[in-house]
PDB file of N, CA and C in Angstrom:
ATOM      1  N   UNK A   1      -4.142 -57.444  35.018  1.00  0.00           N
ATOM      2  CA  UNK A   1      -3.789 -58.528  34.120  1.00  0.00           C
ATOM      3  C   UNK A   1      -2.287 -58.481  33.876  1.00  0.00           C
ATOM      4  N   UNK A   2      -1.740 -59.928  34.238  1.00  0.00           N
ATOM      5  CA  UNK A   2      -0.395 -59.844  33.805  1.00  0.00           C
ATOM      6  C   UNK A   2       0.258 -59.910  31.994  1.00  0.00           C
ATOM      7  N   UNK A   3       1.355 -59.002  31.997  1.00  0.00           N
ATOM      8  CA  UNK A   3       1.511 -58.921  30.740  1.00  0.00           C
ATOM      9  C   UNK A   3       2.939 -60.297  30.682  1.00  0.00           C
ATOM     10  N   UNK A   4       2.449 -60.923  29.579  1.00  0.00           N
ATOM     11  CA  UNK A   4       3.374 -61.906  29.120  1.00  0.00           C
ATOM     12  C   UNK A   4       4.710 -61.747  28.439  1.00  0.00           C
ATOM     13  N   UNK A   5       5.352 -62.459  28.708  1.00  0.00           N
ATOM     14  CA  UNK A   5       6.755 -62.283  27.416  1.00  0.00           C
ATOM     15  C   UNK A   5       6.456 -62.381  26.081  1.00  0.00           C
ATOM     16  N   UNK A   6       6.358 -61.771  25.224  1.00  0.00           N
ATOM     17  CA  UNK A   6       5.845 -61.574  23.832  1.00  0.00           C
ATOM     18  C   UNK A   6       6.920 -62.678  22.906  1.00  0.00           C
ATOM     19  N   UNK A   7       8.225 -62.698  23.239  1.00  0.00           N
ATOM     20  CA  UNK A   7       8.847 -63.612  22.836  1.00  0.00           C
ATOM     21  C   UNK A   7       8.694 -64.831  23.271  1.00  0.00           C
ATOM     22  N   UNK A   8       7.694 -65.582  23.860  1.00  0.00           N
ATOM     23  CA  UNK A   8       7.420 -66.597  24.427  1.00  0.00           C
ATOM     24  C   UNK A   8       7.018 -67.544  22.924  1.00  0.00           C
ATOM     25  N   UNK A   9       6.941 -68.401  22.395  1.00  0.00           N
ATOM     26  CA  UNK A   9       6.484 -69.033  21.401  1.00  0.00           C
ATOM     27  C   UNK A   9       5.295 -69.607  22.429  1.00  0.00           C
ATOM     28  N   UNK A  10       4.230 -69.700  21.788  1.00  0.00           N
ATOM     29  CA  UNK A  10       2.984 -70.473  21.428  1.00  0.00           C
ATOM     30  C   UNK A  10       2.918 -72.340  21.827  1.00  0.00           C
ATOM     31  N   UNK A  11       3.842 -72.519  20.758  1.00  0.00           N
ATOM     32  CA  UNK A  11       3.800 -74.096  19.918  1.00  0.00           C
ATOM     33  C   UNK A  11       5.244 -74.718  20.538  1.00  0.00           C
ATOM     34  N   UNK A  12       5.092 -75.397  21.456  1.00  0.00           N
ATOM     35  CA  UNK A  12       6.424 -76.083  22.319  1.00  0.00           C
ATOM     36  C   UNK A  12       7.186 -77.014  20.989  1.00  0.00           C
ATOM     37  N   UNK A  13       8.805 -76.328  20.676  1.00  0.00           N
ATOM     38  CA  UNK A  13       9.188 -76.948  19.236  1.00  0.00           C
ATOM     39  C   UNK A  13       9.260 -76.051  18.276  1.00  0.00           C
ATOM     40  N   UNK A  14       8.810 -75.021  18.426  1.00  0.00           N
ATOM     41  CA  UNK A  14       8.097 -74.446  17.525  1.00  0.00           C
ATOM     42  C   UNK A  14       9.721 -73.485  17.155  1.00  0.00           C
ATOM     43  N   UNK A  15      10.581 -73.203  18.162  1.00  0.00           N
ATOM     44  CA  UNK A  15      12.340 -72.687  17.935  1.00  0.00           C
ATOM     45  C   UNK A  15      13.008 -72.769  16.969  1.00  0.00           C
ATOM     46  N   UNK A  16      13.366 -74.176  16.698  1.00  0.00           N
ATOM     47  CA  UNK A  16      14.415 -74.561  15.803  1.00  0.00           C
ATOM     48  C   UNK A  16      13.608 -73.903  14.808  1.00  0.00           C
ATOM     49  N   UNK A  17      12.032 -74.101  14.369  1.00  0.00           N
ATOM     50  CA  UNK A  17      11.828 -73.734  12.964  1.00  0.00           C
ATOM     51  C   UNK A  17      11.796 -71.935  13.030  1.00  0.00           C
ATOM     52  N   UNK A  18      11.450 -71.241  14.116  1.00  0.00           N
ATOM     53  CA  UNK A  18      11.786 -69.963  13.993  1.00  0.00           C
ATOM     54  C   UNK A  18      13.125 -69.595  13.659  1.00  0.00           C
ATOM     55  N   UNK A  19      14.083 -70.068  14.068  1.00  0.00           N
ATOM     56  CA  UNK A  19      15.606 -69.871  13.903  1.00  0.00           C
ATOM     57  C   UNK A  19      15.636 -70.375  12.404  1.00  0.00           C
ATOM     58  N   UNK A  20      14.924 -71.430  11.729  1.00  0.00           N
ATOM     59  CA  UNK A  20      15.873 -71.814  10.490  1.00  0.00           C
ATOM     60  C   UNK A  20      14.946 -70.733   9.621  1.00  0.00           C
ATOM     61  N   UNK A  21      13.783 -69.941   9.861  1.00  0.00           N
ATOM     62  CA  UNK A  21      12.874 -68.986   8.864  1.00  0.00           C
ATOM     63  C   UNK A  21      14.139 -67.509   9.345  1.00  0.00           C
ATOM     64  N   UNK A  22      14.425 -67.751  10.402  1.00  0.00           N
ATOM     65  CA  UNK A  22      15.198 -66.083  10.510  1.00  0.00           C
ATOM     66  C   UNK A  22      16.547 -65.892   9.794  1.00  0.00           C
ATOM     67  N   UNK A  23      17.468 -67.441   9.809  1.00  0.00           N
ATOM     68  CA  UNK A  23      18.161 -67.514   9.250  1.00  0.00           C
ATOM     69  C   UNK A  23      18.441 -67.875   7.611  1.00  0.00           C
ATOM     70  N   UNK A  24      17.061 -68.373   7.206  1.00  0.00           N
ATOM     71  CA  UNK A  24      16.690 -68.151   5.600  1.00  0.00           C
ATOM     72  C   UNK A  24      16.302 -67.028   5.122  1.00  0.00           C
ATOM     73  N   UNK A  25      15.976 -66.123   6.046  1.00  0.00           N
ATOM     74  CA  UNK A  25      15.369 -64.313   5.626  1.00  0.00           C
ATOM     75  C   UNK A  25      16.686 -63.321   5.290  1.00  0.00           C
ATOM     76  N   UNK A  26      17.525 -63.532   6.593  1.00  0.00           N
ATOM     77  CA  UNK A  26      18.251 -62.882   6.307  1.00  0.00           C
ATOM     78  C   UNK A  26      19.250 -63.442   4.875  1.00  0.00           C
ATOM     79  N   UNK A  27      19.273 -64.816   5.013  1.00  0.00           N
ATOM     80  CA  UNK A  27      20.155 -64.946   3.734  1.00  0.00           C
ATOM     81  C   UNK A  27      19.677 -64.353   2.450  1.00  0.00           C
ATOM     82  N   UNK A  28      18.479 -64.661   2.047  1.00  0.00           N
ATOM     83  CA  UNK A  28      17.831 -63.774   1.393  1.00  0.00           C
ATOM     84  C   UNK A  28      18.381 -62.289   1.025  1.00  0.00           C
ATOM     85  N   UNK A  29      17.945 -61.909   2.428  1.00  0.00           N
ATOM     86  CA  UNK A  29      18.176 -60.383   2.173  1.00  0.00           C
ATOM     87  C   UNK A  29      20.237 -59.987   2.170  1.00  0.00           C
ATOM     88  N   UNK A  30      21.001 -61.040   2.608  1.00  0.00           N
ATOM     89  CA  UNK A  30      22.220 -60.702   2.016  1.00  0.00           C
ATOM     90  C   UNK A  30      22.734 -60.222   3.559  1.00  0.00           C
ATOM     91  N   UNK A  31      22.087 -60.872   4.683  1.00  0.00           N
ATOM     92  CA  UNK A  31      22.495 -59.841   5.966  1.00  0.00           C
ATOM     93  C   UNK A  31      23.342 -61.038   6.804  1.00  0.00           C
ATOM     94  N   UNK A  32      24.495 -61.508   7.061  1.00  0.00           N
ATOM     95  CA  UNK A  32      24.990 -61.783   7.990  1.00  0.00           C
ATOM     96  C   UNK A  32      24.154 -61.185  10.004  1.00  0.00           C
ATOM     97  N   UNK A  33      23.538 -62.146  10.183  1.00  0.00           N
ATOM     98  CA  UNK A  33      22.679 -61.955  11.441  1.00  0.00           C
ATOM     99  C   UNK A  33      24.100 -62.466  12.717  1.00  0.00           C
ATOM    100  N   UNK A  34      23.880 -61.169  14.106  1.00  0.00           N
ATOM    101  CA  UNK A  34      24.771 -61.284  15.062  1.00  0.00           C
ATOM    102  C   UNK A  34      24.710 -60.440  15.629  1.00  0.00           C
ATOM    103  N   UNK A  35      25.565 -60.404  17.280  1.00  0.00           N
ATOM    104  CA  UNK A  35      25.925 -59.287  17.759  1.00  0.00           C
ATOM    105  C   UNK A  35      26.584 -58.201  16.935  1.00  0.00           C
ATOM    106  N   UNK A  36      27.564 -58.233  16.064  1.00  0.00           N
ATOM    107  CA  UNK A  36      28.209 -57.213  15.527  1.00  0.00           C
ATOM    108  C   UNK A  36      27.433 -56.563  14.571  1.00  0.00           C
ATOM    109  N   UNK A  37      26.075 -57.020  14.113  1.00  0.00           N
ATOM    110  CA  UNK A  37      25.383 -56.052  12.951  1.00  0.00           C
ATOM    111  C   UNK A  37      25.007 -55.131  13.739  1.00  0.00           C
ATOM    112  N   UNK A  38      24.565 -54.247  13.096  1.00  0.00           N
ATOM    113  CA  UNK A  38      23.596 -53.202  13.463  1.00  0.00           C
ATOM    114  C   UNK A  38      22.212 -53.444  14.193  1.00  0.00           C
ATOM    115  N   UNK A  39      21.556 -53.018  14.441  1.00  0.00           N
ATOM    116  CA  UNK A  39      20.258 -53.323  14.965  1.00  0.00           C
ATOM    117  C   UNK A  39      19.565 -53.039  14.102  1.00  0.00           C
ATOM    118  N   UNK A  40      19.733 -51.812  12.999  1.00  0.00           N
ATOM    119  CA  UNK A  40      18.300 -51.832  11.503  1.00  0.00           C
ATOM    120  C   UNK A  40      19.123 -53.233  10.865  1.00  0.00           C
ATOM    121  N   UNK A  41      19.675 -53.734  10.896  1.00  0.00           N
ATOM    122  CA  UNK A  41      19.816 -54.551   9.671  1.00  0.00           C
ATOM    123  C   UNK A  41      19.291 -55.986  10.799  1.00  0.00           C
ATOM    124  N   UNK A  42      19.319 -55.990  11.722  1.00  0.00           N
ATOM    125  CA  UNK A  42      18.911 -57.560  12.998  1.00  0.00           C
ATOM    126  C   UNK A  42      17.371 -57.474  12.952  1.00  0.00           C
ATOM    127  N   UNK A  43      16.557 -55.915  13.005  1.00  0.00           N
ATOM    128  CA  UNK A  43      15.320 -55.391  12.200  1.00  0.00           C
ATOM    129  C   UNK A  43      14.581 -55.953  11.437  1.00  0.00           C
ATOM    130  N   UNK A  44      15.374 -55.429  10.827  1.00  0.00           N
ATOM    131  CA  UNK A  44      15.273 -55.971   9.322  1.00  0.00           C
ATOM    132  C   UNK A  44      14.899 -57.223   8.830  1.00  0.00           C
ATOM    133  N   UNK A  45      15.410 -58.019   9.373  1.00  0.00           N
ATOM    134  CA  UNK A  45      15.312 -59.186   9.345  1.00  0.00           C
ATOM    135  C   UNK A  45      13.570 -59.987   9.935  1.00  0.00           C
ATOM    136  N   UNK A  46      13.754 -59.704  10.749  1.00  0.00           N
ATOM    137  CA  UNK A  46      12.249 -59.830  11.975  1.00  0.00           C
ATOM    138  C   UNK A  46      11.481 -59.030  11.434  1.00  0.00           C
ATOM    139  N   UNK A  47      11.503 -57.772  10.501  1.00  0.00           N
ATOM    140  CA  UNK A  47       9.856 -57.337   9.682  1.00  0.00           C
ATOM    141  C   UNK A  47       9.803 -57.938   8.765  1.00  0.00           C
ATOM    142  N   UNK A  48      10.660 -59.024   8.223  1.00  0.00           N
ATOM    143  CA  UNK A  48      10.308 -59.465   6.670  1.00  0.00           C
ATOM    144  C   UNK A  48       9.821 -60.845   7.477  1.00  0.00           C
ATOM    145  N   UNK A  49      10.588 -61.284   8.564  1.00  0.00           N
ATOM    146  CA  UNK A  49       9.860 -62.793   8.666  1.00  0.00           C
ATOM    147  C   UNK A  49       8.604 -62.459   9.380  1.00  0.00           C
ATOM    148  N   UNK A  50       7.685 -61.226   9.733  1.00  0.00           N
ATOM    149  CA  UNK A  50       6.737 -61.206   9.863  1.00  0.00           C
ATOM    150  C   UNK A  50       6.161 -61.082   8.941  1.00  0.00           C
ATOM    151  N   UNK A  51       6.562 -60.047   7.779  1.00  0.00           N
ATOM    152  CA  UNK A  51       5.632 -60.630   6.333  1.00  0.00           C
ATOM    153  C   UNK A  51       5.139 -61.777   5.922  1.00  0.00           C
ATOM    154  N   UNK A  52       6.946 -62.760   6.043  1.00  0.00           N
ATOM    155  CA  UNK A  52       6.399 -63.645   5.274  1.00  0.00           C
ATOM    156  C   UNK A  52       5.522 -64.905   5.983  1.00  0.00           C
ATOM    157  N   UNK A  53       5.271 -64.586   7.360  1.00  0.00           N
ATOM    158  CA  UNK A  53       4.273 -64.904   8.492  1.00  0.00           C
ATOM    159  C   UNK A  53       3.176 -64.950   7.856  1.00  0.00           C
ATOM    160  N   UNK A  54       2.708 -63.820   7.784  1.00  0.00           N
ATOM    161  CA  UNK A  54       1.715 -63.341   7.181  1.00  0.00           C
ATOM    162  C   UNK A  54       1.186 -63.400   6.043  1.00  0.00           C
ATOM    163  N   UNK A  55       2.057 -63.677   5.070  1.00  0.00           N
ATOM    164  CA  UNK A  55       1.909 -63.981   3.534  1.00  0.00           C
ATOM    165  C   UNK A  55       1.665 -65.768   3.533  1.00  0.00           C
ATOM    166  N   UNK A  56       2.296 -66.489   4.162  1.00  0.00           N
ATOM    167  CA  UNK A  56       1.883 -67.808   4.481  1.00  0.00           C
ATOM    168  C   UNK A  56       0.362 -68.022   5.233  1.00  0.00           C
ATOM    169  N   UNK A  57       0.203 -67.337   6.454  1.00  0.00           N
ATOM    170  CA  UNK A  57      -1.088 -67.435   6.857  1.00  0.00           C
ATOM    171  C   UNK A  57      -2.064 -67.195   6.220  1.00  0.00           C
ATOM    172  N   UNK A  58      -2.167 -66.060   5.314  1.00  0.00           N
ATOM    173  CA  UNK A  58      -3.346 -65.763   4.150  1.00  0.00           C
ATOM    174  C   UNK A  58      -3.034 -66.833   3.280  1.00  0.00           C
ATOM    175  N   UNK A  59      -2.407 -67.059   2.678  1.00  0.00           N
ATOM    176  CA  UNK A  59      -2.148 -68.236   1.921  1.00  0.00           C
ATOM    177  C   UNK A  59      -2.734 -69.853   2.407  1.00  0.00           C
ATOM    178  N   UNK A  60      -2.776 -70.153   3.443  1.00  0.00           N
ATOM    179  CA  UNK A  60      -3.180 -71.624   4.296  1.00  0.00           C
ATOM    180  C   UNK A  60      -4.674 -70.810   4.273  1.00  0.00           C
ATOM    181  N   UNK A  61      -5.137 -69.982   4.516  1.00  0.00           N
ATOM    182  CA  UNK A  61      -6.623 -69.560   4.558  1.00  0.00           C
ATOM    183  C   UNK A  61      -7.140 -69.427   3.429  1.00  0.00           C
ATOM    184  N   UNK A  62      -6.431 -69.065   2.025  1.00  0.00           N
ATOM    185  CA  UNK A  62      -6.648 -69.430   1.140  1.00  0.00           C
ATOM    186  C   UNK A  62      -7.003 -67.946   0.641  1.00  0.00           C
ATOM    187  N   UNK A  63      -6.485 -66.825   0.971  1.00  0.00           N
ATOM    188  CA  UNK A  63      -6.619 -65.185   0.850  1.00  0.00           C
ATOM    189  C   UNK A  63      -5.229 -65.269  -0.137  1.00  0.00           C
ATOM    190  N   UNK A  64      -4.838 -65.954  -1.630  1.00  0.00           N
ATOM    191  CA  UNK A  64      -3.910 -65.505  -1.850  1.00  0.00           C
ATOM    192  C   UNK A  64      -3.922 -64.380  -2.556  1.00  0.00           C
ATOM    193  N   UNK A  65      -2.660 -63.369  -2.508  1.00  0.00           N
ATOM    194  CA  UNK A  65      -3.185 -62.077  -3.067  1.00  0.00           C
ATOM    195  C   UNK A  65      -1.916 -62.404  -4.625  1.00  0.00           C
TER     196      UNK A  65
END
């Protein structure tokens, strides 16, 4: 079985809104996102927008905690 690009999106379109959730996370968190950061802080960024992935999906299912 071939293994896929994991960074592949799903939902054709679906970019621009990943880019404007990565670039609202990090503002959030206070992180200028780029080549010149660090990689824990570029991280960083991509485990919270999987939270808040996740905190939205339970939420549309109606699991709010």
């Amino acid at each position: 079985m071939a293994r896929r690009n994991r960074n592949e999106l799903l939902v054709p379109g679906a970019r621009r809104s990943m880019e404007r959730l990565k670039e609202e996370t990090a503002q959030e968190m206070g992180i200028e996102l780029g080549a010149d950061q660090t990689a824990r802080n570029n991280g960083a960024v991509g485990g919270h927008m999987v939270k808040n992935l996740i905190r939205l999906g339970e939420e549309s299912l109606g699991k709010k905690k």
